[in-house]
Protein backbone atom coordinates (compact mmCIF):
# COMPACT_ATOMS: atom_id res chain seq x y z
CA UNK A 1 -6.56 -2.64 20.11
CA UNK A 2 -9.36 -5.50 20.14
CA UNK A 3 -7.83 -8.10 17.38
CA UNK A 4 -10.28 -10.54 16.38
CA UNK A 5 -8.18 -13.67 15.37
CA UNK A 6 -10.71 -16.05 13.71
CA UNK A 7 -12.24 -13.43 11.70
CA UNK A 8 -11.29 -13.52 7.76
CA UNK A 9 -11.17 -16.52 4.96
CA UNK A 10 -7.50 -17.53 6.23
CA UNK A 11 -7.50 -16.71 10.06
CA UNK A 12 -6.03 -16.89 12.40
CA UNK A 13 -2.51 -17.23 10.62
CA UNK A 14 -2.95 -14.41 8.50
CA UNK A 15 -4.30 -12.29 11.50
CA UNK A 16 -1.34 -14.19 13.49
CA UNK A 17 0.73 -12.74 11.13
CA UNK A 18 -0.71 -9.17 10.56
CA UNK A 19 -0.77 -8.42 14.67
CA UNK A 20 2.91 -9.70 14.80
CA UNK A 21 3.84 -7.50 12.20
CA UNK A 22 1.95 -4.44 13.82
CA UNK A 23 3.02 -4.99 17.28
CA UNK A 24 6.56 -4.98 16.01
CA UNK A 25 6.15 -1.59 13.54
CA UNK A 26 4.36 -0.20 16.75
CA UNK A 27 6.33 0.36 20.29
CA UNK A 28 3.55 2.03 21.93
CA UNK A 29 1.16 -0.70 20.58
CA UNK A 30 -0.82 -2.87 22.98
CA UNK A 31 -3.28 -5.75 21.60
CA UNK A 32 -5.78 -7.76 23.21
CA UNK A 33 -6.03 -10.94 21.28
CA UNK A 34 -9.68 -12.41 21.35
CA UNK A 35 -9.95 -15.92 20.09
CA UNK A 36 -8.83 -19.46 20.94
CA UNK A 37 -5.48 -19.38 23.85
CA UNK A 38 -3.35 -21.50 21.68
CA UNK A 39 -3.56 -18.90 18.89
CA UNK A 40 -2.69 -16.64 20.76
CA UNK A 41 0.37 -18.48 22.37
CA UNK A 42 1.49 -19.07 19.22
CA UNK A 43 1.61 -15.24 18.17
CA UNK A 44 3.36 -14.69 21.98
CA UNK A 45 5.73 -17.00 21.39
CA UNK A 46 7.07 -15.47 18.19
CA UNK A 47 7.65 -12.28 20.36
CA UNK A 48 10.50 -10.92 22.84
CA UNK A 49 9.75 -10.22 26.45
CA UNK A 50 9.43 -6.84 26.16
CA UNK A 51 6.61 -6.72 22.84
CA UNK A 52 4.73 -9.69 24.97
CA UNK A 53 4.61 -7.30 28.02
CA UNK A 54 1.97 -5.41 25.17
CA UNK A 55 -0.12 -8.24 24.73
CA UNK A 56 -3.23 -9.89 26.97
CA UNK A 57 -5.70 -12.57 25.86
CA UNK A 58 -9.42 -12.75 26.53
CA UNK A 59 -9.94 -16.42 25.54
CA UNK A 60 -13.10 -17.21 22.88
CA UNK A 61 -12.90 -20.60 20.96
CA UNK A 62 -16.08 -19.26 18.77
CA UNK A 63 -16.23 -17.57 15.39
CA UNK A 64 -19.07 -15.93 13.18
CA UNK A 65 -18.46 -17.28 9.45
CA UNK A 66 -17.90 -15.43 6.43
CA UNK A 67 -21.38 -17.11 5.07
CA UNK A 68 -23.11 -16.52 8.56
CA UNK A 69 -25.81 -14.75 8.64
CA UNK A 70 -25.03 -11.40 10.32
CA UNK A 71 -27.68 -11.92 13.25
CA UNK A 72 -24.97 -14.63 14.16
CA UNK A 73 -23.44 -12.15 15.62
CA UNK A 74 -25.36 -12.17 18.70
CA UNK A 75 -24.58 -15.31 19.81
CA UNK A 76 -21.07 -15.43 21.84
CA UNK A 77 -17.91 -14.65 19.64
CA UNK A 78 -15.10 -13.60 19.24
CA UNK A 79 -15.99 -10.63 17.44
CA UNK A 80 -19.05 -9.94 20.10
CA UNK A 81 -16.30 -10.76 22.82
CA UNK A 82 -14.04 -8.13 20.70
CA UNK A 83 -17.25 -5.53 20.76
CA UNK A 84 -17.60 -6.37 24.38
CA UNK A 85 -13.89 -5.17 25.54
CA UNK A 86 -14.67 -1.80 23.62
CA UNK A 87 -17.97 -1.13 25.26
CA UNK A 88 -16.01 -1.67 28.76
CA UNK A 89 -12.91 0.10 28.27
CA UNK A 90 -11.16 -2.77 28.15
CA UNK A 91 -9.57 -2.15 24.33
CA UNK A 92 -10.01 1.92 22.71
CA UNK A 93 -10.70 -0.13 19.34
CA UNK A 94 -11.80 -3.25 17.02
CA UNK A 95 -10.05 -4.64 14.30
CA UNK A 96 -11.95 -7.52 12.36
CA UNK A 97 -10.79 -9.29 9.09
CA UNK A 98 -14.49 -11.19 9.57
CA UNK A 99 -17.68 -11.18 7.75
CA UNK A 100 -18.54 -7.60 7.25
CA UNK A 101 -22.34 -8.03 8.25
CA UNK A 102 -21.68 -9.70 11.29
CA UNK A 103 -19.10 -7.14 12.54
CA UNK A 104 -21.60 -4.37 11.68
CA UNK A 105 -24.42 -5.86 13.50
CA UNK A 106 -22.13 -7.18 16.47
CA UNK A 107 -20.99 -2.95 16.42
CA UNK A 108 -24.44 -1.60 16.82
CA UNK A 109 -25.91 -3.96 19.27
CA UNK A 110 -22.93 -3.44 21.53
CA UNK A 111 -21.36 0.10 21.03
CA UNK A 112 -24.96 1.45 19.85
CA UNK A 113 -25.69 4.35 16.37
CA UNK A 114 -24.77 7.80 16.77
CA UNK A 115 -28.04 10.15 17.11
CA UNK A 116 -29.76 10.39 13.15
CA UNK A 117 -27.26 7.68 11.97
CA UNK A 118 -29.75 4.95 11.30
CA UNK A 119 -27.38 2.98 9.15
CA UNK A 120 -23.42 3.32 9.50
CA UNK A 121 -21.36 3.72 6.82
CA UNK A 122 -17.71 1.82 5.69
CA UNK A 123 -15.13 4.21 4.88
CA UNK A 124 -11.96 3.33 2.85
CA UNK A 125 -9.60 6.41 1.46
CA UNK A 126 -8.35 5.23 -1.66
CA UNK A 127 -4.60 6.61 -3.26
CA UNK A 128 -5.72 8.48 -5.87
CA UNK A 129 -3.65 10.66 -8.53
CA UNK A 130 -4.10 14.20 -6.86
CA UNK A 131 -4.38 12.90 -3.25
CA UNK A 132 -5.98 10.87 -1.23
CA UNK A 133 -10.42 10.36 -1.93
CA UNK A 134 -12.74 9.00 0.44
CA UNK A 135 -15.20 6.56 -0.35
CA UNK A 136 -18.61 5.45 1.40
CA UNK A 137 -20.03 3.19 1.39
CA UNK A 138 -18.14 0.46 0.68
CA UNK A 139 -20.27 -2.38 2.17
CA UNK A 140 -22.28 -1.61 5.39
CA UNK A 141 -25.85 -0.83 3.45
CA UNK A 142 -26.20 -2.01 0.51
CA UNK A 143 -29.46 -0.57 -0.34
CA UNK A 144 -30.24 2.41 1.27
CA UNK A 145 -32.34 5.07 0.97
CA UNK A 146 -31.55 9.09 -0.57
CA UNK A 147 -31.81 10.36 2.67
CA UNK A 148 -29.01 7.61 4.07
CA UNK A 149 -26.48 8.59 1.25
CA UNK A 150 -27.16 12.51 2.03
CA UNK A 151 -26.18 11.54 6.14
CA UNK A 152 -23.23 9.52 4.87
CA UNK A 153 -22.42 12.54 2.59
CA UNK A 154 -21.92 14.53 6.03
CA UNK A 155 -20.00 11.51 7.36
CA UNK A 156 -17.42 11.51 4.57
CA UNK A 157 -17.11 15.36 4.91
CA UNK A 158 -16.27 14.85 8.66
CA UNK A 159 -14.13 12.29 7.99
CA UNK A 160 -12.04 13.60 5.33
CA UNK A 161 -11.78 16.46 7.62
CA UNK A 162 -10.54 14.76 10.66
CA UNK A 163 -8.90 11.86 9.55
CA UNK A 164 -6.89 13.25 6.73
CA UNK A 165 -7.14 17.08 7.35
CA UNK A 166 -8.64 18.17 4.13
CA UNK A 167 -9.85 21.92 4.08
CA UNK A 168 -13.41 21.95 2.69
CA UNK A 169 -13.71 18.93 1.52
CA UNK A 170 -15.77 18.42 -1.77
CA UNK A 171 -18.08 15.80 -1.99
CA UNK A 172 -19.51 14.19 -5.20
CA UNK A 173 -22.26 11.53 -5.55
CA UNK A 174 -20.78 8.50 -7.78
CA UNK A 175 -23.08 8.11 -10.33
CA UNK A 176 -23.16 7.49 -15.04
CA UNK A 177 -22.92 10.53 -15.58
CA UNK A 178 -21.79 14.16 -14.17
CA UNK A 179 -25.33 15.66 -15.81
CA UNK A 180 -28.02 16.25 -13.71
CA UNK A 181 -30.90 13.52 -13.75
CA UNK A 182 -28.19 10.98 -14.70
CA UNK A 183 -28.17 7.65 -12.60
CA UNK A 184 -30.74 5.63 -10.99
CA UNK A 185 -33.98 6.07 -9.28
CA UNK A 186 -31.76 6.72 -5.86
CA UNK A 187 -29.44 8.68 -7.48
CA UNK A 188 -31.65 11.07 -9.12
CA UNK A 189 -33.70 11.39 -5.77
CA UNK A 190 -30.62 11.80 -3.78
CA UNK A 191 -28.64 14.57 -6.11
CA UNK A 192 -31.40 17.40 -5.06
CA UNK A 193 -30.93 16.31 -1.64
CA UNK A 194 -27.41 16.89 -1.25
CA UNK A 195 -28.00 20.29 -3.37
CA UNK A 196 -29.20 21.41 -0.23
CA UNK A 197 -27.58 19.57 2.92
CA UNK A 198 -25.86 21.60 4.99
CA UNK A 199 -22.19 19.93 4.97
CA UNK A 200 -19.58 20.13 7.90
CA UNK A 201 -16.20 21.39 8.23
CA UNK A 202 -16.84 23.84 5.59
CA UNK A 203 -17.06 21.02 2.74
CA UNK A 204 -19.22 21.90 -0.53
CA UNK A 205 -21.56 19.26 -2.95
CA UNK A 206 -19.80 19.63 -6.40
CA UNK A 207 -22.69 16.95 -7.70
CA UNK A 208 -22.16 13.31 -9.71
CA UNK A 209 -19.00 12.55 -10.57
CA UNK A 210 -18.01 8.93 -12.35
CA UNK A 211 -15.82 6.29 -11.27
CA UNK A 212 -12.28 7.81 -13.27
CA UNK A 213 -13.02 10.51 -10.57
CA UNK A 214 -12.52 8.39 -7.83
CA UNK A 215 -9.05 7.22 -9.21
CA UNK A 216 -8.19 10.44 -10.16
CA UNK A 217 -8.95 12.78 -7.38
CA UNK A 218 -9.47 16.00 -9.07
CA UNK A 219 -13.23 16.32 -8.70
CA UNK A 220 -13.89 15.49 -5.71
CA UNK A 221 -12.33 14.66 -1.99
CA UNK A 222 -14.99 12.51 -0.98
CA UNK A 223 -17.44 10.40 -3.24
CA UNK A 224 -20.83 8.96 -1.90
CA UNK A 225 -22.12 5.75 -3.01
CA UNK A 226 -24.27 2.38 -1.84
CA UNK A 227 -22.21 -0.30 -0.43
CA UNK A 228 -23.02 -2.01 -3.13
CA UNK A 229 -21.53 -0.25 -5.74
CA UNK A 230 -18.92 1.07 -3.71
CA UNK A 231 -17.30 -2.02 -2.44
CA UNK A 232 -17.31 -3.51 -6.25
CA UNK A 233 -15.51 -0.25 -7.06
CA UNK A 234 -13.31 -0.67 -4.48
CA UNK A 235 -12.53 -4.06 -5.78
CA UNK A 236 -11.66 -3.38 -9.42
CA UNK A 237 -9.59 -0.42 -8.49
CA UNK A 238 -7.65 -2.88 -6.37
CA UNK A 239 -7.49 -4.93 -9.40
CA UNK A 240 -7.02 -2.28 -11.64
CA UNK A 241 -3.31 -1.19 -9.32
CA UNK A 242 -2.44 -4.72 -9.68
CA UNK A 243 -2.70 -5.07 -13.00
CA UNK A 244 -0.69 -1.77 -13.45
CA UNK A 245 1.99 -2.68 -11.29
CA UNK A 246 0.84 -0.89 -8.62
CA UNK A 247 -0.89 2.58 -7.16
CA UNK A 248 0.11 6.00 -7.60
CA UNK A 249 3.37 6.64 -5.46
CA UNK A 250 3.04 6.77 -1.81
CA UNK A 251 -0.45 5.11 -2.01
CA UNK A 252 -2.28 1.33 -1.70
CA UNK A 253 -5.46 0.09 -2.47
CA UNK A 254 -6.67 -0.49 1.15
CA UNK A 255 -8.36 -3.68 2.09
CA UNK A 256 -9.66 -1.94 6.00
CA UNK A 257 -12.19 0.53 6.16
CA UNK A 258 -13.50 2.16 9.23
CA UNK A 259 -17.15 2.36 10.33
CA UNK A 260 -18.53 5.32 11.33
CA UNK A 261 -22.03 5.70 12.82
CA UNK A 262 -21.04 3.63 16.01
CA UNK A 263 -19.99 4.83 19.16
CA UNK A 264 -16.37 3.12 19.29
CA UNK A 265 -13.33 2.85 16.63
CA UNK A 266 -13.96 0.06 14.46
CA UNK A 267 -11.94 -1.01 11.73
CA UNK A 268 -13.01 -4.01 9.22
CA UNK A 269 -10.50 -5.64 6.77
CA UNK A 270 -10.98 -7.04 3.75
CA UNK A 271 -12.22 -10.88 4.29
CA UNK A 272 -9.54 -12.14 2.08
CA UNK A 273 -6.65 -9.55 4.04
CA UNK A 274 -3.30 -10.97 4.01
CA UNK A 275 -1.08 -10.02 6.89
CA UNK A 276 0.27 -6.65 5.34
CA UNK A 277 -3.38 -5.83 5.60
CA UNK A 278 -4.15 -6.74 8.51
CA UNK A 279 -1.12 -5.26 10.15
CA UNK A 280 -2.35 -1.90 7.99
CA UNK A 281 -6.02 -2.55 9.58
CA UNK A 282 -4.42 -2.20 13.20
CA UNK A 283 -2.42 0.93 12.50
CA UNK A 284 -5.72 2.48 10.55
CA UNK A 285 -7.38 1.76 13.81
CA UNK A 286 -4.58 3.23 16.12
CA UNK A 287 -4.46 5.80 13.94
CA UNK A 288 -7.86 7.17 14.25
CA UNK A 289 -7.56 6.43 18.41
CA UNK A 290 -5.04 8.87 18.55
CA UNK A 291 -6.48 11.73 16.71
CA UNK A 292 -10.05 11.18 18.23
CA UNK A 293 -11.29 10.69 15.18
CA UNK A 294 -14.55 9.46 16.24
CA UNK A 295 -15.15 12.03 19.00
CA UNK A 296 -13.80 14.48 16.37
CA UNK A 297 -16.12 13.32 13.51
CA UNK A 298 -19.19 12.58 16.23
CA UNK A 299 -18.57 16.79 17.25
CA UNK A 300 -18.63 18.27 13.97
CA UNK A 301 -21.89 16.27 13.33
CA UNK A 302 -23.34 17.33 16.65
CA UNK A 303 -21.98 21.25 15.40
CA UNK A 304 -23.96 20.61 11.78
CA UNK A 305 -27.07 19.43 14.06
CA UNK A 306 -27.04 22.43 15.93
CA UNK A 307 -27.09 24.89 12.69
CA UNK A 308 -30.19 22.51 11.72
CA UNK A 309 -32.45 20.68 13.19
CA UNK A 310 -34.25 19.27 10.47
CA UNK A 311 -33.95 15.53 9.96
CA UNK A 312 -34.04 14.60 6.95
CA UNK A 313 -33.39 11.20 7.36
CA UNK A 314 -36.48 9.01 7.43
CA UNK A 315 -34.72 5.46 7.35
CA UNK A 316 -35.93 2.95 10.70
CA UNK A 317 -34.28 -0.08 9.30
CA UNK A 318 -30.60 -1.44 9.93
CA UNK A 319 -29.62 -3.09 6.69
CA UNK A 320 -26.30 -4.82 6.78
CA UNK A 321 -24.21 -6.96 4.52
């Protein structure tokens, strides 16, 4: 795993911290720390000879800012260095605490879009009362188009599938209401369209659902929204388990999310991650290496393409955040 240690508001010790913690959880763990040699001497130091046999360095003393703009992210970096080592083999995945945008945009200029995925998707699975729910996006477009939240619908089918082995997932689109015509201009343009897009892994469209769905899990597996809305959701529901002392047993509120869309395993905390989430980040990410989730997910889209070939996606841009 590709650890980017000067992405996030409180790198590197945080991310010092979190990769410690996951290298020790982890015995078949290996981590390539990109960033500055003496951080990463520090985080080999705190190790025993046998954990820093799992650990090599690719030295990078420059970092993309949480208020960069994302197109930073084509200058040299750590998280472009971090990119780099996926697109050669070097690392199977990328694990960022960094500005969201910039990862995003460092992802797609160096591992490139799946076919039809114009604009990849963040995907967090939040604990909710009768299992686990998917949500996307939660920050990678903020503003896109119907046809982008019908392809991400298909995503977060996939997903749900692979990563988490739900049979037929059902998918809702998060809107004010669970009537139809309810929401906004994308919303109402969008509903139709998912009426009618052929879904993977045997999934169904069960329609809008509200945000008390999301929490409580009964109406839906996965939920479809902008990365706009979602990643506020994602927020207060954080919030929300805090204030309540915590989230339903055997759950957390997670603060990585994986994108999908790319062709690698990327995995982006939460800017303001502490180490428990960035250790969390790294297992998310070895996680989905060892099931092939992306291959996994990437096939069943490829299957869904095959039963129809009519794109309905008509986005060109890239928007990131």
């Amino acid at each position: 795993m590709a650890v980017d240690l000067l992405g996030g508001d409180d790198a590197p010790a945080v991310v010092v911290d979190g990769a410690l913690r996951a290298i020790r959880a982890d015995p078949d763990l290996h981590l390539l720390l990109v960033g500055p040699t003496e951080v990463a001497d520090e985080l080999i130091a705190a190790l025993d000879p046998a954990q820093r046999a799992r650990i090599s360095v690719r030295p990078v003393r420059d970092a993309v800012g949480m208020t960069d703009h994302p197109s930073a992210a084509r200058a040299e970096s750590t998280v472009r260095a971090a990119v780099t080592a996926v697109r050669d083999g070097t690392a199977d995945a990328l694990v960022s605490a960094g500005a969201t945008g910039a990862t995003v945009t460092a992802a797609v200029l160096g591992l490139g879009r799946w076919p039809e995925i114009r604009q990849p998707a963040l995907i967090a699975t939040l604990p909710a009362v009768a299992g686990p729910v998917v949500l996307l996006d939660v920050g990678g477009s903020l503003e896109p188009r119907p046809a982008t939240l019908a392809r991400h619908a298909v995503l977060g089918a996939a997903y749900a599938a692979v990563a988490h082995s739900v049979t037929a997932p059902r998918v809702g689109l998060l809107s004010v209401g669970t009537e139809a015509g309810k929401g906004d201009r994308v919303r109402r343009a969008t509903d139709p369209l998912l009426a009618v897009e052929p879904l993977p892994a045997g999934a169904r469209y069960v329609g809008l659902v509200e945000g008390y769905d999301v929490a409580l899990g009964a109406r839906a597996d996965v939920v479809v929204t902008d990365g706009f809305t979602g990643n506020v959701l994602l927020k207060a529901i954080e919030g929300a388990y805090a204030m309540a002392g915590g989230p339903p047993v055997g759950g957390r509120a997670p603060r990585a999310a994986a994108l999908l869309g790319v062709a690698g395993t990327v995995v982006i905390c939460h800017g303001s991650a502490h180490a428990d989430d960035v250790a969390s980040g790294i297992a998310l990410a070895a996680h989905l290496w060892r099931r092939r989730a992306i291959d996994l997910v990437s096939a069943l889209l490829d299957g869904d393409a095959e039963t129809d070939r009519t794109d309905r996606s008509t986005d060109t841009e890239v928007r990131t955040s």
